[in-house]
Protein backbone atom coordinates (compact mmCIF):
# COMPACT_ATOMS: atom_id res chain seq x y z
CA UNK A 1 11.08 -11.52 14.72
CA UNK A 2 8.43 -9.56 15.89
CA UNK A 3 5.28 -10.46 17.95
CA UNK A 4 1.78 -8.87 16.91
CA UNK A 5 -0.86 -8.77 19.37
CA UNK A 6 -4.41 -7.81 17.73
CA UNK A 7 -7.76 -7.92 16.95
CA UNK A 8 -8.83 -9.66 14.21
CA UNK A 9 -12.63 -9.11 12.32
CA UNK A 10 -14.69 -9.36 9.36
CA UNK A 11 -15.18 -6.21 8.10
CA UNK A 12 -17.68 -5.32 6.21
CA UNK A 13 -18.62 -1.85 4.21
CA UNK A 14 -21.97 -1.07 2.63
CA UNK A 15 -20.32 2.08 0.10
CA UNK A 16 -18.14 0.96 -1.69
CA UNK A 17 -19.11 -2.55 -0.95
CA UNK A 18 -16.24 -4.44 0.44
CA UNK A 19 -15.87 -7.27 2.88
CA UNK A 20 -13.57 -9.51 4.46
CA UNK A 21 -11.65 -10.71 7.24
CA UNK A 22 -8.53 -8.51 8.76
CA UNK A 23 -8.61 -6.35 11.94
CA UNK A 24 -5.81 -4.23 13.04
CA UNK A 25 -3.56 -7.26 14.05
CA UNK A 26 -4.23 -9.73 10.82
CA UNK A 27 -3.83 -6.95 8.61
CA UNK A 28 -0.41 -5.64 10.72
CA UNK A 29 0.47 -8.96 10.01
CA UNK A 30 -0.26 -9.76 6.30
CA UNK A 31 1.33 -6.36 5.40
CA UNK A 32 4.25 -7.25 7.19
CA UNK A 33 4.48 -10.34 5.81
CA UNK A 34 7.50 -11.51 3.41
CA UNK A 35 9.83 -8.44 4.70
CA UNK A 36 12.58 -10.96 5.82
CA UNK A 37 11.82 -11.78 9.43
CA UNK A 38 9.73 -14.13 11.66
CA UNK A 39 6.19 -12.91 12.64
CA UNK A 40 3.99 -14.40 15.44
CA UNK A 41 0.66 -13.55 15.57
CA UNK A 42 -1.66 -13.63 18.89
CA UNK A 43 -4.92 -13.05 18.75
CA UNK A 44 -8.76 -14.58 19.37
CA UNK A 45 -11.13 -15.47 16.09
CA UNK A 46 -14.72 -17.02 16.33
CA UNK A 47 -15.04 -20.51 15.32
CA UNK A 48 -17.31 -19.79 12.26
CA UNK A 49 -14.53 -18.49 10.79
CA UNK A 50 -11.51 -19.54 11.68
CA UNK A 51 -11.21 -22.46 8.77
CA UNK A 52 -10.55 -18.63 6.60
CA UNK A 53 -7.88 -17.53 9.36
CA UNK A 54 -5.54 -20.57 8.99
CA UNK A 55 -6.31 -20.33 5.51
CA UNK A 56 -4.88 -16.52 5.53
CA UNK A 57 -1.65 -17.06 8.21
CA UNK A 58 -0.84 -20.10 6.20
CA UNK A 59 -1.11 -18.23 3.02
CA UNK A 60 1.48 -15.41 4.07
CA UNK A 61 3.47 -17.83 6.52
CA UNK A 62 2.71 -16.25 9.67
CA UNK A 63 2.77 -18.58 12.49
CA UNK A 64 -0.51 -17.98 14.90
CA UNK A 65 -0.72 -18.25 18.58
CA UNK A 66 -5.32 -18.13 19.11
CA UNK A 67 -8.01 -17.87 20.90
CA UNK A 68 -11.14 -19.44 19.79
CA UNK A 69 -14.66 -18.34 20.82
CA UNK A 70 -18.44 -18.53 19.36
CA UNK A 71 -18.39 -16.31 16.85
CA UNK A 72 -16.36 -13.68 15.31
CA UNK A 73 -16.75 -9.86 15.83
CA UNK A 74 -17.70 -8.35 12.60
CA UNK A 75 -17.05 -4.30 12.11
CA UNK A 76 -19.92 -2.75 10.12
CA UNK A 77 -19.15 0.73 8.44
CA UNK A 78 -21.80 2.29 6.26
CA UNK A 79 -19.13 4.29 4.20
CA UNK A 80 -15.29 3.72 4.79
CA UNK A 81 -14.87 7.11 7.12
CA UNK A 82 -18.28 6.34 9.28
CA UNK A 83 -17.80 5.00 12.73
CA UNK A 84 -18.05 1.49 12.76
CA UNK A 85 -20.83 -0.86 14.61
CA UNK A 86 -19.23 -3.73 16.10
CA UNK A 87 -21.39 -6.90 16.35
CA UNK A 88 -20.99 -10.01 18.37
CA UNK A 89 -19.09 -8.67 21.08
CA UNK A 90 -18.57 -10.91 24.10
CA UNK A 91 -20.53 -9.90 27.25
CA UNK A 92 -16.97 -9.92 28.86
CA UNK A 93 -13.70 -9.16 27.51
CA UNK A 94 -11.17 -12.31 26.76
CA UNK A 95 -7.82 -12.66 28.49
CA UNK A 96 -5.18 -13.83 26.10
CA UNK A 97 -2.11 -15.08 27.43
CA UNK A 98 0.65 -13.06 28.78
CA UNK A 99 3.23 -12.17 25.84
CA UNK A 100 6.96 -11.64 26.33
CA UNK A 101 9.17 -11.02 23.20
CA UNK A 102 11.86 -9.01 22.04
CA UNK A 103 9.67 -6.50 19.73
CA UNK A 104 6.22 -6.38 20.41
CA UNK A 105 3.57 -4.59 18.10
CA UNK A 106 0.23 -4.17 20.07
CA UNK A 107 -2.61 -2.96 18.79
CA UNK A 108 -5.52 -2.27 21.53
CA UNK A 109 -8.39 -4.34 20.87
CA UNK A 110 -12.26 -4.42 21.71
CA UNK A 111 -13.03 -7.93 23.07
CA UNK A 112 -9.83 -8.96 24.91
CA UNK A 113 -7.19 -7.53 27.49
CA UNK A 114 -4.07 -8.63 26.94
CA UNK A 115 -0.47 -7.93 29.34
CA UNK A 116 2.93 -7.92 27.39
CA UNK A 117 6.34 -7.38 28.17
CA UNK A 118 9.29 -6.45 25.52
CA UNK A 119 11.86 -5.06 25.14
CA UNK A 120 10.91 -2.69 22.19
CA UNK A 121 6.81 -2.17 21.86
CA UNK A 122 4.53 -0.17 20.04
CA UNK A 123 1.61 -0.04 21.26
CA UNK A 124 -1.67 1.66 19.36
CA UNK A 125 -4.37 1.50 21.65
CA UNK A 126 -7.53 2.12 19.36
CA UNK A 127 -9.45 1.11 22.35
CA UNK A 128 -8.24 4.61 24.12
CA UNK A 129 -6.46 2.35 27.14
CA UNK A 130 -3.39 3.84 28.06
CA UNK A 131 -0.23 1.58 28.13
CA UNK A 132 -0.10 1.43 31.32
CA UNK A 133 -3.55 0.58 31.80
CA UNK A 134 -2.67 -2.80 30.10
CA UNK A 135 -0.15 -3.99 33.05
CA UNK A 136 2.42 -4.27 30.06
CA UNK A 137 6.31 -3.33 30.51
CA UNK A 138 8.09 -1.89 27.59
CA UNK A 139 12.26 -0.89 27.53
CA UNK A 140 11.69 1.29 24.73
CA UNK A 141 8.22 2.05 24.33
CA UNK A 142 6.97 3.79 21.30
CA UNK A 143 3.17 4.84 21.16
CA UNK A 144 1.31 5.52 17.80
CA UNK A 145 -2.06 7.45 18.48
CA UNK A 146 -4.86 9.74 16.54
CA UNK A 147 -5.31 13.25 17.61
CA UNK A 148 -8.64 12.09 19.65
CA UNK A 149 -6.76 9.38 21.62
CA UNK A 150 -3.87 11.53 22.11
CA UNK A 151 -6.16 14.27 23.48
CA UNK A 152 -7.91 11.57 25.84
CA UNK A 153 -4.59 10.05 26.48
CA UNK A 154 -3.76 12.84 28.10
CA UNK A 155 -7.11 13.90 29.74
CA UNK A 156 -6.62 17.45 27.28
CA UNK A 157 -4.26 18.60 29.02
CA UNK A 158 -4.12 21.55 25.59
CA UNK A 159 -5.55 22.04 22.65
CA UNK A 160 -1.68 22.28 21.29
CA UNK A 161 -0.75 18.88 19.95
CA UNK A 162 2.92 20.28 21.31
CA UNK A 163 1.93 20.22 24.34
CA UNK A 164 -0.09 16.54 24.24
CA UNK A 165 2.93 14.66 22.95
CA UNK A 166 5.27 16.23 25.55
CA UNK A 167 2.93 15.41 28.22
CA UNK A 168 2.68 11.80 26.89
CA UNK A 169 6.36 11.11 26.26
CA UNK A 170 6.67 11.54 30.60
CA UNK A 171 3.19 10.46 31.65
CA UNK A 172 3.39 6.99 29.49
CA UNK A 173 6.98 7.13 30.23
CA UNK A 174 7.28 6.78 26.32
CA UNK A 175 10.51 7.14 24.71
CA UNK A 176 8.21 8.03 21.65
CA UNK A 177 5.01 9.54 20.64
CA UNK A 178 3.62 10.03 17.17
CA UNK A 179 0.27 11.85 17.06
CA UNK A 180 -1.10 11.23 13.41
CA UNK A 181 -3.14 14.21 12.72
CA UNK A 182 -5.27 13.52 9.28
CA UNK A 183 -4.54 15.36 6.38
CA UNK A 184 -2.13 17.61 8.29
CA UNK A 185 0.47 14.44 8.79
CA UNK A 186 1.77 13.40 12.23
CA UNK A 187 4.23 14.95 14.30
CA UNK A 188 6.84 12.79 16.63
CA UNK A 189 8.28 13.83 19.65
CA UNK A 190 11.38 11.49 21.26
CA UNK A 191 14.18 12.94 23.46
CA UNK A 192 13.87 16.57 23.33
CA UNK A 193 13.00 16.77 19.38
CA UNK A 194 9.11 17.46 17.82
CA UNK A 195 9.23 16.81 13.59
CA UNK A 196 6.55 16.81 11.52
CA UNK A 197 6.00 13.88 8.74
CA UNK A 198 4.11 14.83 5.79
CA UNK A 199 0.78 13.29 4.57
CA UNK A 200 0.91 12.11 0.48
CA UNK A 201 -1.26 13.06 -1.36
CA UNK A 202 -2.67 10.08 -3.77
CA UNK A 203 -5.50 9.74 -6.43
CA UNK A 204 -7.60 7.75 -4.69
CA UNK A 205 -8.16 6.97 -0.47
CA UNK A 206 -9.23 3.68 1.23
CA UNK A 207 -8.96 4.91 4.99
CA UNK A 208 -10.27 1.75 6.25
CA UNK A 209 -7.08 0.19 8.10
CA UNK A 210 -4.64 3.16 7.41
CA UNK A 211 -3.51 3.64 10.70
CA UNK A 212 -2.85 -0.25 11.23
CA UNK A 213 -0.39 -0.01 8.12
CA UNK A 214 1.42 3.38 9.66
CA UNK A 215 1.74 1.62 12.87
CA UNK A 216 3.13 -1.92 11.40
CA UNK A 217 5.76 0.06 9.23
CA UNK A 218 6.92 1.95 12.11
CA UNK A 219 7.48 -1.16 14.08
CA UNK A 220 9.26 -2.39 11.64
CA UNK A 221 11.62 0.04 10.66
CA UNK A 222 11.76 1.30 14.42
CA UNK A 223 12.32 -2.04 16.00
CA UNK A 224 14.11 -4.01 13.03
CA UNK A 225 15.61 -1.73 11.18
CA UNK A 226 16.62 0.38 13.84
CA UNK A 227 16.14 3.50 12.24
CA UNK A 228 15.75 6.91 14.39
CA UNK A 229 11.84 7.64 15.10
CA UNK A 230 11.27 10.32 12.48
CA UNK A 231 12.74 8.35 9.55
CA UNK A 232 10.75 5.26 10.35
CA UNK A 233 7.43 7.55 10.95
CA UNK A 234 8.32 9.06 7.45
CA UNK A 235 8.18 5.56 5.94
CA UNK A 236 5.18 4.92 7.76
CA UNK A 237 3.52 8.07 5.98
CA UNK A 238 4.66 7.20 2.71
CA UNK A 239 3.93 2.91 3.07
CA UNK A 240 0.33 4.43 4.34
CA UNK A 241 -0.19 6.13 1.62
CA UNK A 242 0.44 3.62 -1.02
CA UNK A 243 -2.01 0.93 1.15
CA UNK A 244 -4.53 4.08 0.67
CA UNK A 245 -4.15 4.07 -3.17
CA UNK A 246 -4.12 0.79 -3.78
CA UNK A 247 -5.79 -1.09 -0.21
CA UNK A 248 -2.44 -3.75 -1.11
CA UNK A 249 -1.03 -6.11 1.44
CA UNK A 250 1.46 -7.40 2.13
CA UNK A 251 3.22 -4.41 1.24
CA UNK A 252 5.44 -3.84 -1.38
CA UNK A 253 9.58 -3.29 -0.04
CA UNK A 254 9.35 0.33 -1.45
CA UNK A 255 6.48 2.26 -1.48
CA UNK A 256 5.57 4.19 -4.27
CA UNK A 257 6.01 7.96 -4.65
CA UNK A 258 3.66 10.17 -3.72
CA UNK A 259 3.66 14.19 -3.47
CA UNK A 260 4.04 15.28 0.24
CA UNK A 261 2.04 17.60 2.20
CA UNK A 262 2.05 19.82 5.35
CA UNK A 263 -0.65 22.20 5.01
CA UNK A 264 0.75 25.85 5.85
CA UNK A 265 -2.49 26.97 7.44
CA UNK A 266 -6.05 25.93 8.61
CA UNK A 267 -7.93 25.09 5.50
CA UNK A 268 -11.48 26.36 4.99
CA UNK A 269 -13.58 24.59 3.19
CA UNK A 270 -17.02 25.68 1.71
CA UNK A 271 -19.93 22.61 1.23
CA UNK A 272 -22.03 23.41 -1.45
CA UNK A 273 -24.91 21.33 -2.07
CA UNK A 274 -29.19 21.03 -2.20
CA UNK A 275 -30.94 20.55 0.98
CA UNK A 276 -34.33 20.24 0.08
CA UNK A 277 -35.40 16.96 0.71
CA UNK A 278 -34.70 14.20 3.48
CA UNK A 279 -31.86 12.65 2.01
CA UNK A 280 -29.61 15.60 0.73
CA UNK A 281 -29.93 17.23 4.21
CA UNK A 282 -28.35 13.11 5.21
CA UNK A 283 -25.83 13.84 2.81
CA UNK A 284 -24.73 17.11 3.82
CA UNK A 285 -24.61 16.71 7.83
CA UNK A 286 -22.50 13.49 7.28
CA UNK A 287 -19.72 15.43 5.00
CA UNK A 288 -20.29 18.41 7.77
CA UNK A 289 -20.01 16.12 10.46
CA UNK A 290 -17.49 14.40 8.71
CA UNK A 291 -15.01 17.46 7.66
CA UNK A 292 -15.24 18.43 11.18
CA UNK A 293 -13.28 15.90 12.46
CA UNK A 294 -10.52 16.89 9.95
CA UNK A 295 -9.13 20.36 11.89
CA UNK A 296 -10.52 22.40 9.09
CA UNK A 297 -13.09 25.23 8.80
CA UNK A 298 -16.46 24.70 7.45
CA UNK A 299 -18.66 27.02 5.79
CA UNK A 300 -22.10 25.02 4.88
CA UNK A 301 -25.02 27.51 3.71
CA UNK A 302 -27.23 24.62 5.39
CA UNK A 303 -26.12 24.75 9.01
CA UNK A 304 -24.58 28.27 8.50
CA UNK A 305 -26.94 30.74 6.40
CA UNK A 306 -30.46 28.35 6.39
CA UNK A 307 -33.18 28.10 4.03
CA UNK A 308 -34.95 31.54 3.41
CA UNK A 309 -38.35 31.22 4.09
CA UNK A 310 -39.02 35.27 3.68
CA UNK A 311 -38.44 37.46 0.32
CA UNK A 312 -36.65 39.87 2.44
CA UNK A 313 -34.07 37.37 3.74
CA UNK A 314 -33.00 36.40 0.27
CA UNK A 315 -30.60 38.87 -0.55
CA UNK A 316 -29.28 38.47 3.30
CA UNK A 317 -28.68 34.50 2.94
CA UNK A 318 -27.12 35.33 -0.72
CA UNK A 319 -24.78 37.59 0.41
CA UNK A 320 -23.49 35.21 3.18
CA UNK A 321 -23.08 32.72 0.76
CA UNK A 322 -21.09 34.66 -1.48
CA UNK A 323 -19.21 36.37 0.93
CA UNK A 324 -18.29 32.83 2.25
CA UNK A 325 -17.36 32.13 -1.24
CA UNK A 326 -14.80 34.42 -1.65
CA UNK A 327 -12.99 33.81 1.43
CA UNK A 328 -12.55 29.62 1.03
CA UNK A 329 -9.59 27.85 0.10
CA UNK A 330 -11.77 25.10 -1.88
CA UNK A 331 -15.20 24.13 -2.40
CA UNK A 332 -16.38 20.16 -2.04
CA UNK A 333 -19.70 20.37 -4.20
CA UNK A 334 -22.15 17.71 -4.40
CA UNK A 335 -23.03 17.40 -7.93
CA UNK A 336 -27.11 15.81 -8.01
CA UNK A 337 -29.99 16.71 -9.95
CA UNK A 338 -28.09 19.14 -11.30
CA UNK A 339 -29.25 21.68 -8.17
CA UNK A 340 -29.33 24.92 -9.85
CA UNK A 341 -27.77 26.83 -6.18
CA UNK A 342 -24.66 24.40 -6.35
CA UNK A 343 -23.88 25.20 -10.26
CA UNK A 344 -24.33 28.77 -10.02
CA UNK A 345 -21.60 27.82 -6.15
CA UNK A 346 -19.47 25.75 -8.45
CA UNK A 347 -19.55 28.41 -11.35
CA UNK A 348 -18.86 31.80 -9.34
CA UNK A 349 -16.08 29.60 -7.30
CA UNK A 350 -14.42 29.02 -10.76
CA UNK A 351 -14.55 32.28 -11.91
CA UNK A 352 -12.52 33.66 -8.63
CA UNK A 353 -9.59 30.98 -9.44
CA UNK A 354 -11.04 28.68 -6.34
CA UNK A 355 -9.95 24.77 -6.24
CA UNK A 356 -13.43 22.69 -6.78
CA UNK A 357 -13.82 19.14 -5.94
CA UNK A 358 -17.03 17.82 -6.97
CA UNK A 359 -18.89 14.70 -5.02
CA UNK A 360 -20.46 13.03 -7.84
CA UNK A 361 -22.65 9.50 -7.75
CA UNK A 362 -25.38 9.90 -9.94
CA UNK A 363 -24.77 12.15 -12.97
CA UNK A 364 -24.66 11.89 -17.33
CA UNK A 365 -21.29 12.12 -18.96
CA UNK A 366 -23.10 15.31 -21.02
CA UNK A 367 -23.62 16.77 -17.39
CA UNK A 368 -19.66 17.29 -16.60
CA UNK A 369 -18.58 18.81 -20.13
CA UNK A 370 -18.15 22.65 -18.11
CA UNK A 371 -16.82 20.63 -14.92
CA UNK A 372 -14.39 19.38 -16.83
CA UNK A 373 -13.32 21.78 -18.95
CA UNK A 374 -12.51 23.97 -16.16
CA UNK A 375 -10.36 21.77 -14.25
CA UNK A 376 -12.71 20.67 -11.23
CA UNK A 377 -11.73 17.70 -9.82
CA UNK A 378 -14.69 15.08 -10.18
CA UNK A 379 -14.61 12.09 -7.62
CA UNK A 380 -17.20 9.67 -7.52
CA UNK A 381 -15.96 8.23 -4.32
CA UNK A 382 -16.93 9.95 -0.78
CA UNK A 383 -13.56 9.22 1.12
CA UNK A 384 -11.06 10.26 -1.34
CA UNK A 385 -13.16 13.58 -2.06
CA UNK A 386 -13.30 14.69 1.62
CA UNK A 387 -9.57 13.92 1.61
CA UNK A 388 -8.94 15.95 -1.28
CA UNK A 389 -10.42 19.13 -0.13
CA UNK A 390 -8.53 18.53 3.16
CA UNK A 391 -5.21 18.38 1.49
């Protein structure tokens, strides 16, 4: 049996337009659903929609233990890697019951504080609250965390993710820590071991509740299963990545394969793309903004070289640009209008043998016949192309 403690919301996403009701806990649930054990479910849910919760924890048999209030807490992203705005959220945090179990997945949550005690835990605090912090009690305590909360975790301490999750393991008194760490996998650290777990690389990414999936695998094959912490964080990785291809729960009982990554080396990256009018310039300081959360270098003739205003400067800005050009790893091109600067990017980045993703929306089958023919990898879908030039 295992115990979930989590938040549960209606989600909602403007690009690609999705909606519906999970959270970290539901959807730690549902995917965990059908695997062959017992799985209580605590939690809080607004009364506007709870007639769809019992509907879902019915569905997948999952027996619920709630908290009902006004109305739900809905997450609003505008694209699936955009920071979400929450909505509804209570003036004061709720205070669900105190939960003691034998294994005990917690996931941090927004709207209510929560105290457990178990004798295996994970915890994932998304809410940046330390274990401790939480008045819970753990035996074996395993903690699941982001690079960010990992560096807050541990008030950065380094900028050496080493050195974070050896701080952690004796500050949280943790027997584990796994830091995920984007595209460049996650490493664990328990006794006096580090090992890093691959990222897979898939043909399409739904990051929207990937790290609830990673951390409800690891529970279970941590807790249940009993298996050692870098073969359960391995099956984590690989159950992540087929809930990224495919956004399925409950999960299947074997992922499917994927090819495995650890990037030898910082990646850089070089954003080509027009800037001429209100909206591009949107476009390109999200991806920039974006990409720089992903540990990788950016090269962006926007916020790096400028516009050229003076005759003189041309030839200046140009070279920058193609300097930059020859020293990427890939370029992530934004393919609309047909921008005459980003072909002529695209085209001299093909002739020196560079990887090209291109970000394309709005475009004529006609348009891609070169892009095509010369191997560029076209994605129509934001989240999977900033992924792909990451990888």
């Amino acid at each position: 049996m295992i115990d979930i403690v989590g938040g549960t919301y209606y989600e909602v996403c403007h690009d690609p337009k999705y909606e519906d009701l999970f959270g970290s806990g539901l959807r730690g649930a549902i995917a965990l659903s059908d695997k062959g054990f017992e799985i209580n479910y605590h939690s809080s849910i607004g009364a506007d929609l709870k007639e769809l919760f019992d509907y879902k924890v019915s569905a997948y048999k999952i027996s619920p233990y709630l908290q009902v209030h006004e109305k739900s807490i809905i997450f609003d992203y505008y694209h699936p890697l955009a920071k979400p705005s929450p909505y509804n959220l209570p003036d004061k945090n709720f205070i669900l019951p105190q939960i003691q179990a034998k294994n005990i997945l917690y996931y941090g949550m927004i709207e209510s504080d929560c105290s457990v005690q178990g004798e295996y835990v994970v915890y994932d605090p998304q809410n940046h609250i330390g274990f401790r912090e939480t008045n819970s009690k753990a035996q074996h305590l395993a903690l699941i965390l982001n690079k960010n909360e990992a560096m807050m975790l541990s008030e950065n301490i380094s900028d050496d993710i080493n050195d974070v999750g050896k701080f952690l393991l004796k500050n949280e008194e943790a027997e584990v820590v796994v830091i995920k760490n984007g595209s460049k996998g996650a490493t664990v650290f328990f006794e006096d071991k580090s090992k890093v777990i691959p990222v897979f690389e898939t043909e399409s990414v739904w990051p929207i509740g990937s790290g609830d999936i990673f951390s409800a695998v690891f529970a279970w094959k941590w807790m249940i299963d009993k298996l050692s912490p870098d073969v359960a964080a391995m099956f984590a990785s690989k159950f992540t990545a087929d809930y990224c291809n495919s956004k399925d729960v409950p999960l299947s009982k074997h992922p499917r394969e994927f090819k495995g990554i650890v990037p030898e080396k910082r990646k850089k990256i070089y954003l080509a793309g027009p800037f001429f009018t209100i909206s591009e310039r949107f476009l390109i300081n999200e991806i920039y903004s974006i990409l720089n959360g992903f540990d990788v270098d950016i090269f962006s003739p926007f916020h790096d070289a400028g516009i050229s205003v003076f005759k003189e400067d041309l030839k200046k800005t140009a070279k920058k640009d193609i300097d930059n050009l020859k020293d990427c790893d890939v370029v992530l091109a934004i393919i609309s209008g047909n921008d005459p600067g980003t072909l002529f990017e695209v085209g001299y980045a093909k002739a020196l043998r560079k990887k090209v993703v291109l970000f394309c929306e709005n475009y004529k089958e006609n348009d891609l016949f070169m892009f095509e023919g010369t191997d560029c990898e076209i994605i129509s879908d934001l989240s999977t192309a900033i992924y792909k030039v990451s990888w």
